[in-house]
C-alpha atoms as a PDB file:
ATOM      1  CA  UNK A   1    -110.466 -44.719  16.386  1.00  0.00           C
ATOM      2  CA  UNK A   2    -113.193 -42.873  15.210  1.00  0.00           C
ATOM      3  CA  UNK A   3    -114.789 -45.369  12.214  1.00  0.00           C
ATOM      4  CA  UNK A   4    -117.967 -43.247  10.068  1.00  0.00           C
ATOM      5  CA  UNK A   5    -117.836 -46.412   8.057  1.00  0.00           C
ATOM      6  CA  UNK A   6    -116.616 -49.559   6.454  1.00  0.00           C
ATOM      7  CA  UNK A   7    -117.119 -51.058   2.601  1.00  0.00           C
ATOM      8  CA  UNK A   8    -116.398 -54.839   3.004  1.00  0.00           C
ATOM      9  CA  UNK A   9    -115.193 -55.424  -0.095  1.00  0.00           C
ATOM     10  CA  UNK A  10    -113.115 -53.361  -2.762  1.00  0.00           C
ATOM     11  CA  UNK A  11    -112.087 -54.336  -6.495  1.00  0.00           C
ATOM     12  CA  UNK A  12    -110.570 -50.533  -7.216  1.00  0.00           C
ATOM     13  CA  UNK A  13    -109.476 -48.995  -3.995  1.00  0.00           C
ATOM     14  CA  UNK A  14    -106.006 -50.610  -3.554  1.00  0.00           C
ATOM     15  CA  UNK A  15    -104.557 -51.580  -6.978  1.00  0.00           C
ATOM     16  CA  UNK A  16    -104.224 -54.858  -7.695  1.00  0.00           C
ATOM     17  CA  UNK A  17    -105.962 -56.222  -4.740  1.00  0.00           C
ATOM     18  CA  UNK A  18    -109.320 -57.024  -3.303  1.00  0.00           C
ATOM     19  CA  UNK A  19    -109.660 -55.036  -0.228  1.00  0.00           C
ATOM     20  CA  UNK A  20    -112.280 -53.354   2.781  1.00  0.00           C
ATOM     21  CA  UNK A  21    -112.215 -50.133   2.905  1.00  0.00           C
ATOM     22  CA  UNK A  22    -112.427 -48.090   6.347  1.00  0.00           C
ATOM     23  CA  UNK A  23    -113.612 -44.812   6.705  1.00  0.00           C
ATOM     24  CA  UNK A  24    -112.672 -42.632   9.540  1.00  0.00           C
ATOM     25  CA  UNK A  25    -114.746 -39.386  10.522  1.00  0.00           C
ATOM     26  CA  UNK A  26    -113.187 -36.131  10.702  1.00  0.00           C
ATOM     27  CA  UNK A  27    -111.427 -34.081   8.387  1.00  0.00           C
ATOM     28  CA  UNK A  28    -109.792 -30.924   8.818  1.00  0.00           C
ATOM     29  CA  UNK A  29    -110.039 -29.645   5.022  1.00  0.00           C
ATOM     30  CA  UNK A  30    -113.211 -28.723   3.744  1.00  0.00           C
ATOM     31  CA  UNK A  31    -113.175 -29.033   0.118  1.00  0.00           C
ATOM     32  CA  UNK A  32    -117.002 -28.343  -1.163  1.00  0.00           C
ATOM     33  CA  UNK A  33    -116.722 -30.795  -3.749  1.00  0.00           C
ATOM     34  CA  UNK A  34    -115.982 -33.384  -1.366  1.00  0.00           C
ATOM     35  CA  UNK A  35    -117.841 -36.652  -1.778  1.00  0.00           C
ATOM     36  CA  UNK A  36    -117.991 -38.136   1.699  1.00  0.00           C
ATOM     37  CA  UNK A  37    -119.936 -35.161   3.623  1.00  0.00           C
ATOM     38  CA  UNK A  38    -121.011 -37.432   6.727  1.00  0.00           C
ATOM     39  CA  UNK A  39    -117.439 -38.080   7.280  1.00  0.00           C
ATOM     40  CA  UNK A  40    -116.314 -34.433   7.507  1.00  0.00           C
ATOM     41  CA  UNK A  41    -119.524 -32.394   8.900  1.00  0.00           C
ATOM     42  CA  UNK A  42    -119.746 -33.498  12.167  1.00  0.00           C
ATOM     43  CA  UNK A  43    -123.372 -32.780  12.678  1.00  0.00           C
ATOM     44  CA  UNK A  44    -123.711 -35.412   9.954  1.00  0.00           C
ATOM     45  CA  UNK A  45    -121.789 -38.009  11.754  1.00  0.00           C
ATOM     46  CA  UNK A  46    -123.365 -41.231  13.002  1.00  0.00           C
ATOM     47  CA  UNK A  47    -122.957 -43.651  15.857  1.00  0.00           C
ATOM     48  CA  UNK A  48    -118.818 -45.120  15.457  1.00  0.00           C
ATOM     49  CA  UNK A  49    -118.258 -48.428  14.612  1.00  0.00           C
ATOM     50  CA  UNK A  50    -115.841 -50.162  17.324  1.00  0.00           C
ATOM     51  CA  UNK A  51    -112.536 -51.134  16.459  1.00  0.00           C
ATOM     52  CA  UNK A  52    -113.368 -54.581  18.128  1.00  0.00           C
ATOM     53  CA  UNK A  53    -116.291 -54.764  15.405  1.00  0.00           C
ATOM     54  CA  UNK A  54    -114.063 -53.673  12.392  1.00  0.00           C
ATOM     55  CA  UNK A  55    -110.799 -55.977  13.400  1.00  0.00           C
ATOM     56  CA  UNK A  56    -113.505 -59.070  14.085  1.00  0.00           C
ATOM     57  CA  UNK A  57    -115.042 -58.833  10.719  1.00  0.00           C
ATOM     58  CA  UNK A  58    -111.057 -58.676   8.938  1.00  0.00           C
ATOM     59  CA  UNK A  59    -110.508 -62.021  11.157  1.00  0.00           C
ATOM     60  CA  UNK A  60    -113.126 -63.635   9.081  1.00  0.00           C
ATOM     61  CA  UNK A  61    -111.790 -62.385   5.971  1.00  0.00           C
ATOM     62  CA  UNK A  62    -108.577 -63.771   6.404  1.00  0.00           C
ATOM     63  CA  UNK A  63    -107.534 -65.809   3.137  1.00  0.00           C
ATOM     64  CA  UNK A  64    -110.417 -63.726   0.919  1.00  0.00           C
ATOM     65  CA  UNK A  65    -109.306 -60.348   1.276  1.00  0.00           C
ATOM     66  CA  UNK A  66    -106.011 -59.138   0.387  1.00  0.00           C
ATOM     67  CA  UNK A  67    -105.736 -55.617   1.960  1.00  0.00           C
ATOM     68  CA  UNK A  68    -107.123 -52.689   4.245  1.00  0.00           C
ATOM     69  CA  UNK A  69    -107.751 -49.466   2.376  1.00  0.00           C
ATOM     70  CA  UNK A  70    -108.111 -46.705   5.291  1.00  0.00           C
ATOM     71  CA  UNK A  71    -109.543 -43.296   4.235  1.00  0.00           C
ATOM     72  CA  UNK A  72    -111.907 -40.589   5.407  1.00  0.00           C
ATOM     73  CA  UNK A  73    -112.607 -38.293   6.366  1.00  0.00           C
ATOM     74  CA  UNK A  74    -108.584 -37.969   7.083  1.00  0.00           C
ATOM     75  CA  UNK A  75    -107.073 -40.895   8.903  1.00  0.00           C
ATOM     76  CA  UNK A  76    -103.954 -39.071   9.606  1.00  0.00           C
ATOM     77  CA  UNK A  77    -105.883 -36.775  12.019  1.00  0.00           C
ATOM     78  CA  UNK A  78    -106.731 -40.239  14.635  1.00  0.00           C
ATOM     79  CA  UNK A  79    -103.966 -40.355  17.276  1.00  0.00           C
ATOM     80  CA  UNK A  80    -104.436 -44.428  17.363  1.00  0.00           C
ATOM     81  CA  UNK A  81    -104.242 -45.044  14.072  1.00  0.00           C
ATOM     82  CA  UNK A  82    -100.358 -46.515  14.680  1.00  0.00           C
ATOM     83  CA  UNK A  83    -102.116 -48.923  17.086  1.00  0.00           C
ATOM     84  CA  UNK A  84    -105.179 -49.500  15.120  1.00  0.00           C
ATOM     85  CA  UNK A  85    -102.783 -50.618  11.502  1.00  0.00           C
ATOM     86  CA  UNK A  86    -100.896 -52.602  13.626  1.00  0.00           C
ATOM     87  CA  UNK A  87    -103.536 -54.640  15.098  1.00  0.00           C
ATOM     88  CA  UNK A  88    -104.273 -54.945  11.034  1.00  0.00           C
ATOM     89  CA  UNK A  89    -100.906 -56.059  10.200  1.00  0.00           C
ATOM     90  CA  UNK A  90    -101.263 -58.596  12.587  1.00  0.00           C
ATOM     91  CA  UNK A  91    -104.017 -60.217  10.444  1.00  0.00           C
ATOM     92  CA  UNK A  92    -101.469 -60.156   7.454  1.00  0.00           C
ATOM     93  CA  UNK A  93    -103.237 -57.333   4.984  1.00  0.00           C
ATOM     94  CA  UNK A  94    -101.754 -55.250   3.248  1.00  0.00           C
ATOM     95  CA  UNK A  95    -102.324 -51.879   4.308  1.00  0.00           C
ATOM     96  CA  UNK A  96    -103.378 -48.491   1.853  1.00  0.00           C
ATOM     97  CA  UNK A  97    -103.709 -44.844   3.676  1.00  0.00           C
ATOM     98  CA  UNK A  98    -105.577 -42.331   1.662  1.00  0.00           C
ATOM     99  CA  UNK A  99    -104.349 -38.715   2.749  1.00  0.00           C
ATOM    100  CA  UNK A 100    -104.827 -35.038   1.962  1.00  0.00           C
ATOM    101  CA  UNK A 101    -100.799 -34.649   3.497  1.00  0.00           C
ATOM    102  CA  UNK A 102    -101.427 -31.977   6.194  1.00  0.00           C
ATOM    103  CA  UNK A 103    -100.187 -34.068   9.266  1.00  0.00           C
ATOM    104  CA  UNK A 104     -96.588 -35.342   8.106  1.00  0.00           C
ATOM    105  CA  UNK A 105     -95.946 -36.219  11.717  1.00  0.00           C
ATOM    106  CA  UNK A 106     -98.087 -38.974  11.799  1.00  0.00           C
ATOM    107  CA  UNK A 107     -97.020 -40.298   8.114  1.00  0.00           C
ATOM    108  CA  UNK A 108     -93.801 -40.461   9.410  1.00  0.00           C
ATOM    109  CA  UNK A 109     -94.838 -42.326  12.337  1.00  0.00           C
ATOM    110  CA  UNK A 110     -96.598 -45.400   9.983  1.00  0.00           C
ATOM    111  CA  UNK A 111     -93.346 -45.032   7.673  1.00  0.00           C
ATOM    112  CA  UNK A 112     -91.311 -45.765  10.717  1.00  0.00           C
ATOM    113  CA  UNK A 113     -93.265 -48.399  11.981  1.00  0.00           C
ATOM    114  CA  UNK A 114     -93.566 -49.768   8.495  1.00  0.00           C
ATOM    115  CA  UNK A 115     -97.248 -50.021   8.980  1.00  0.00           C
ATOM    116  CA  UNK A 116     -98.203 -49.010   5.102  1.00  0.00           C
ATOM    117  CA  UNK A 117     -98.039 -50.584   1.950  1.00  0.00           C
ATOM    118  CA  UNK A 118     -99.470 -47.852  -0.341  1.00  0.00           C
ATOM    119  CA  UNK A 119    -100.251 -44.513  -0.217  1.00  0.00           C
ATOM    120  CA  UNK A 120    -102.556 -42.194  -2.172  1.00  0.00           C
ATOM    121  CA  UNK A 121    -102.312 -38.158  -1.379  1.00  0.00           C
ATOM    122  CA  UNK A 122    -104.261 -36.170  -2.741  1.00  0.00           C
ATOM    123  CA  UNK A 123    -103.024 -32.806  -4.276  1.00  0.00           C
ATOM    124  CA  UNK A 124    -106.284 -30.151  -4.551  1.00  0.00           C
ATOM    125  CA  UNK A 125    -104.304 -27.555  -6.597  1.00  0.00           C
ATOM    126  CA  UNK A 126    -100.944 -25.871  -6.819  1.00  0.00           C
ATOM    127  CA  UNK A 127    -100.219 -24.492  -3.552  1.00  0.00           C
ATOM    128  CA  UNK A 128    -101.360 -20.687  -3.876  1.00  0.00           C
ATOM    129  CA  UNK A 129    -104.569 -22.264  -4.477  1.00  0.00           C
ATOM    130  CA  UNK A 130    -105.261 -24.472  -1.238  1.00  0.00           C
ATOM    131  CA  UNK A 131    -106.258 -22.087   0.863  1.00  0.00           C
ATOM    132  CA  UNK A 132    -109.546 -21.154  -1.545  1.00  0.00           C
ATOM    133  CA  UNK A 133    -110.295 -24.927  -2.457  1.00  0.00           C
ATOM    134  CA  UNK A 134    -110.189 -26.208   0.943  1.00  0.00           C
ATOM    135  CA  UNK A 135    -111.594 -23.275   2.858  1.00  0.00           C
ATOM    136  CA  UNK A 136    -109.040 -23.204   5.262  1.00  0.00           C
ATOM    137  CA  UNK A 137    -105.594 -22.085   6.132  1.00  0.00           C
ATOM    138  CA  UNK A 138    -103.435 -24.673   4.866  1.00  0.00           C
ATOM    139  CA  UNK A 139     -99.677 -25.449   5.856  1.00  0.00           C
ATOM    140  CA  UNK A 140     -98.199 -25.331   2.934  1.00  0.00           C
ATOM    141  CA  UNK A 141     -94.901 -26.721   5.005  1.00  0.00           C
ATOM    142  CA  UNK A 142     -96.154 -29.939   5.923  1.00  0.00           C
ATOM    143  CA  UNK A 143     -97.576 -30.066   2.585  1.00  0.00           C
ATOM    144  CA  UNK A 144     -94.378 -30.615   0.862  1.00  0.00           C
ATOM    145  CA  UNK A 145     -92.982 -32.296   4.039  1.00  0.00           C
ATOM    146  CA  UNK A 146     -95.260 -34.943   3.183  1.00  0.00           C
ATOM    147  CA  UNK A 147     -94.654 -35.010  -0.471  1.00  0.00           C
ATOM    148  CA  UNK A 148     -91.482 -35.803   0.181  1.00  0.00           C
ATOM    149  CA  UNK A 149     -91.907 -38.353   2.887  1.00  0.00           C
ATOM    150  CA  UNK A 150     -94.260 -40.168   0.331  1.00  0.00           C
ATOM    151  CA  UNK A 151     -91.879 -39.878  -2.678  1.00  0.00           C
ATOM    152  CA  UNK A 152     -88.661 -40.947  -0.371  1.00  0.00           C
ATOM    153  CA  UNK A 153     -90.349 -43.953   1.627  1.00  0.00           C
ATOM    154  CA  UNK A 154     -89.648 -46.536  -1.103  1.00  0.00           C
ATOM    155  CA  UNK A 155     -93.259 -47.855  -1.102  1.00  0.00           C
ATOM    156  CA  UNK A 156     -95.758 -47.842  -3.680  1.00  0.00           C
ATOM    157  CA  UNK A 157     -97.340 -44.647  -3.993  1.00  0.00           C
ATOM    158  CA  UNK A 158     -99.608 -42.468  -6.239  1.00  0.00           C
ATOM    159  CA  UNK A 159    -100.593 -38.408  -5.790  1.00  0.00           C
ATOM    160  CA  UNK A 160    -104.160 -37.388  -7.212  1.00  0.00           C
ATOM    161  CA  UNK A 161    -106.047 -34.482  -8.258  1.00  0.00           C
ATOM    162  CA  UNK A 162    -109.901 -33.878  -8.567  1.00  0.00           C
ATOM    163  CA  UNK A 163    -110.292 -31.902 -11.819  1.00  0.00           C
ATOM    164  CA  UNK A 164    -113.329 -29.351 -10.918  1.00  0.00           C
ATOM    165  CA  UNK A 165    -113.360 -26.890 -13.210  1.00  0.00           C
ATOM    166  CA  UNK A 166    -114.571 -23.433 -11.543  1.00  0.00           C
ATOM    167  CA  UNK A 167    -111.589 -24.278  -9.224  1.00  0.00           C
ATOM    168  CA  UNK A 168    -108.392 -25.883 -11.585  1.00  0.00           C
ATOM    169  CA  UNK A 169    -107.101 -24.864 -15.075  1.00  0.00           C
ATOM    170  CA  UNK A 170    -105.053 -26.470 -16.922  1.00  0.00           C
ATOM    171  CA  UNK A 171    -101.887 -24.574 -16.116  1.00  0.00           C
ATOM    172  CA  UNK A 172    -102.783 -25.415 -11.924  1.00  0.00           C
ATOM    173  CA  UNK A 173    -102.572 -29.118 -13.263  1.00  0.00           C
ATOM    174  CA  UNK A 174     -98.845 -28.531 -14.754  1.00  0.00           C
ATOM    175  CA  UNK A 175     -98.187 -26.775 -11.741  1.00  0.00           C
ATOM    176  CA  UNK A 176     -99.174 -29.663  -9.449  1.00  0.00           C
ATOM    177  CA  UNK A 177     -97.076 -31.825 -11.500  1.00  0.00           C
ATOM    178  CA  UNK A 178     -94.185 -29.639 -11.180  1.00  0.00           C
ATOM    179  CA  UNK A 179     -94.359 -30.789  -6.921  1.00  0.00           C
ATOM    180  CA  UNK A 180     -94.213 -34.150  -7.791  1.00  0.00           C
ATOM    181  CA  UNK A 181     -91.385 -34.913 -10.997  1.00  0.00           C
ATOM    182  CA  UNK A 182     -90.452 -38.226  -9.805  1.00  0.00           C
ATOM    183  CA  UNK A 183     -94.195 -39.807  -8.514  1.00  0.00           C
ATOM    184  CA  UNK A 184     -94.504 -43.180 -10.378  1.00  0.00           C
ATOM    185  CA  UNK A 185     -98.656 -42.193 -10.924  1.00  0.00           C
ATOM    186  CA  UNK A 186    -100.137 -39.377 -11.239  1.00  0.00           C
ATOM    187  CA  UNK A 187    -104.233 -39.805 -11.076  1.00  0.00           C
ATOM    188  CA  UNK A 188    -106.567 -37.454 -12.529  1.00  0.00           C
ATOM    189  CA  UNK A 189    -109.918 -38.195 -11.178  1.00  0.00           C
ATOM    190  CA  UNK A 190    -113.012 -36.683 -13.166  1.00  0.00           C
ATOM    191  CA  UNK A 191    -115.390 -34.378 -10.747  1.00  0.00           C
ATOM    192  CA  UNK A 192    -118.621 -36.287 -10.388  1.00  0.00           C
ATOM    193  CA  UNK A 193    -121.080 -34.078  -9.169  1.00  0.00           C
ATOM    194  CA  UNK A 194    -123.580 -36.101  -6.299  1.00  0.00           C
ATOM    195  CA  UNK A 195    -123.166 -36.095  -2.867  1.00  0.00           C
ATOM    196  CA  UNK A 196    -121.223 -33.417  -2.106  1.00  0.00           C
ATOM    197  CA  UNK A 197    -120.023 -31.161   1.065  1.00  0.00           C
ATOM    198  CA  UNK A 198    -121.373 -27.873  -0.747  1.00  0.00           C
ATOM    199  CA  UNK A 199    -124.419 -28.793  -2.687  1.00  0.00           C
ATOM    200  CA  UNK A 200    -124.051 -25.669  -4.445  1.00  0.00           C
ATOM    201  CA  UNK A 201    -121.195 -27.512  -6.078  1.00  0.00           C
ATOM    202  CA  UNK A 202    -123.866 -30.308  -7.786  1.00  0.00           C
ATOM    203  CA  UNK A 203    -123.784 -27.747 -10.522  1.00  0.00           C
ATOM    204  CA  UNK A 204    -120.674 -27.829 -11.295  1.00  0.00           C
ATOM    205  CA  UNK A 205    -118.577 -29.706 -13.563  1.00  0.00           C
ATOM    206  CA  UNK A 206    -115.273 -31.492 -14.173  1.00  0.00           C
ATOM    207  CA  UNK A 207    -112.876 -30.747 -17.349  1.00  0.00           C
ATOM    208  CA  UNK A 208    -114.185 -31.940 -20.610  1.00  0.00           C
ATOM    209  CA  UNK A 209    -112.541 -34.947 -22.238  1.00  0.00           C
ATOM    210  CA  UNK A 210    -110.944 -33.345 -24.798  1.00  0.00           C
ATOM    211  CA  UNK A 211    -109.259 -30.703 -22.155  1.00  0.00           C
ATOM    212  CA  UNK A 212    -108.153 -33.756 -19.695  1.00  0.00           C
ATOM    213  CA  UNK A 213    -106.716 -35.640 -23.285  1.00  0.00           C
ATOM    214  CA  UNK A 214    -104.397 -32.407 -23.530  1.00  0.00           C
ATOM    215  CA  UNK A 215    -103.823 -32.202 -19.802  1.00  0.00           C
ATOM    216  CA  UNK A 216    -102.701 -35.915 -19.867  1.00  0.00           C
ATOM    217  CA  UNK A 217    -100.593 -35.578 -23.060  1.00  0.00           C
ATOM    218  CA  UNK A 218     -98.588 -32.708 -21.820  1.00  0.00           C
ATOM    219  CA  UNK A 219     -98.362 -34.581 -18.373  1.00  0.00           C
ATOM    220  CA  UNK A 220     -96.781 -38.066 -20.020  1.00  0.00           C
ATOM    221  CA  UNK A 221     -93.539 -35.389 -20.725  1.00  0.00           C
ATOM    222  CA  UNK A 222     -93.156 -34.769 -17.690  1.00  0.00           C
ATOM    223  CA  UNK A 223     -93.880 -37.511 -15.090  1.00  0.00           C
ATOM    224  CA  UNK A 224     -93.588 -41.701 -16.158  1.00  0.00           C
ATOM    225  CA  UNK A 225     -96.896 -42.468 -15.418  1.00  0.00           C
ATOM    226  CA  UNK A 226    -100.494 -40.417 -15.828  1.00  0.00           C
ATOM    227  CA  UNK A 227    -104.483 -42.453 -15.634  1.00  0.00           C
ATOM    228  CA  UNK A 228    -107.731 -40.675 -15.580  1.00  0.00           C
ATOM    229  CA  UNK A 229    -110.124 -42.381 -13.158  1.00  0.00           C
END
């Protein structure tokens, strides 16, 4: 496992629990308005934190922590992360995956193994639009493979959306919504504009309040649940 990081305790990462959050480095998206640059521009990376370290410090945790909140970076891109959740299990957390959906293989793999309790993906745009907002060539296949492995697995789930404005309208919000008809949450996170992958992007902005109220209205019609985070 390659670990950028580790937040030892969470009140708002995995609902309803009190968690530690661990980041993994790498990501193979490269959204500019992402929030967690040293975690996706390798040449920011620093020295890993061991597994050994990370597992030791859950052990004494045991009893005060509920869950293990695992995000990036993207998590799904470590080819030990089976191993690593397990070894987590094993300590009795529950376990949250946060995920951009582009490697379905290895979601499938932790459904299988029954290895996750929760899962957040995150949905940039509507999918004519991912190739722009993440600056690469997207597979818009495993995309929906993974939609659908999330919205089948019977767990608790929720799908997300970053609302930056020079990159989403409105309408790309109802069309995002449109992928997802039965999703029991559908998050719309505001764009904060601080650390950020493109700093170019500090000077942008998220929807304005009254433009997410309409969003969110129009939204409640369509899916059962809708928050703005």
């Amino acid at each position: 496992m390659k670990i950028g990081g580790l937040q030892r305790s969470s009140l708002i990462d995995y609902p309803g629990k009190v968690g530690a959050v661990v980041f993994t480095q790498g990501c193979n998206f490269r959204c500019p308005f992402c929030h967690n640059p040293e975690l996706v521009n390798a040449t920011l990376f620093r020295e890993p934190i061991s597994e050994d370290d990370i597992l030791g410090f859950l052990r004494t945790r045991r009893g005060k922590l509920d869950a293990v909140t695992v995000t990036g970076g993207e998590p799904t891109l470590q080819e030990d992360l089976a191993s690593f959740l397990q070894k987590i299990k094993d300590l009795d957390f529950f376990i949250k995956i946060d995920t951009n959906g582009s490697f379905p293989a290895m979601m499938g793999i932790l459904l299988e193994k029954g290895l996750v309790d929760y899962f957040a993906m995150d949905l940039k745009g509507p999918l004519h639009k991912y190739d722009i907002i993440t600056r690469t060539k997207a597979n818009i296949s495993d995309l929906k493979e993974s939609i659908a492995l999330i919205a089948g697995s019977g767990i608790p789930h929720e799908f997300r959306t970053t609302l930056v404005a020079c990159l989403l309208t409105g309408k790309d919000i109802l069309e995002i919504a449109g992928l997802i008809p039965f999703a029991p949450k559908y998050v719309l996170q505001k764009f904060v504009p601080s650390k950020l992958l493109d700093s170019h992007f500090r000077n942008e902005k998220s929807f304005g309040d009254e433009e997410i109220t309409a969003i969110k209205s129009h939204l409640e019609k369509m899916l059962s649940s809708v928050m703005v985070r």
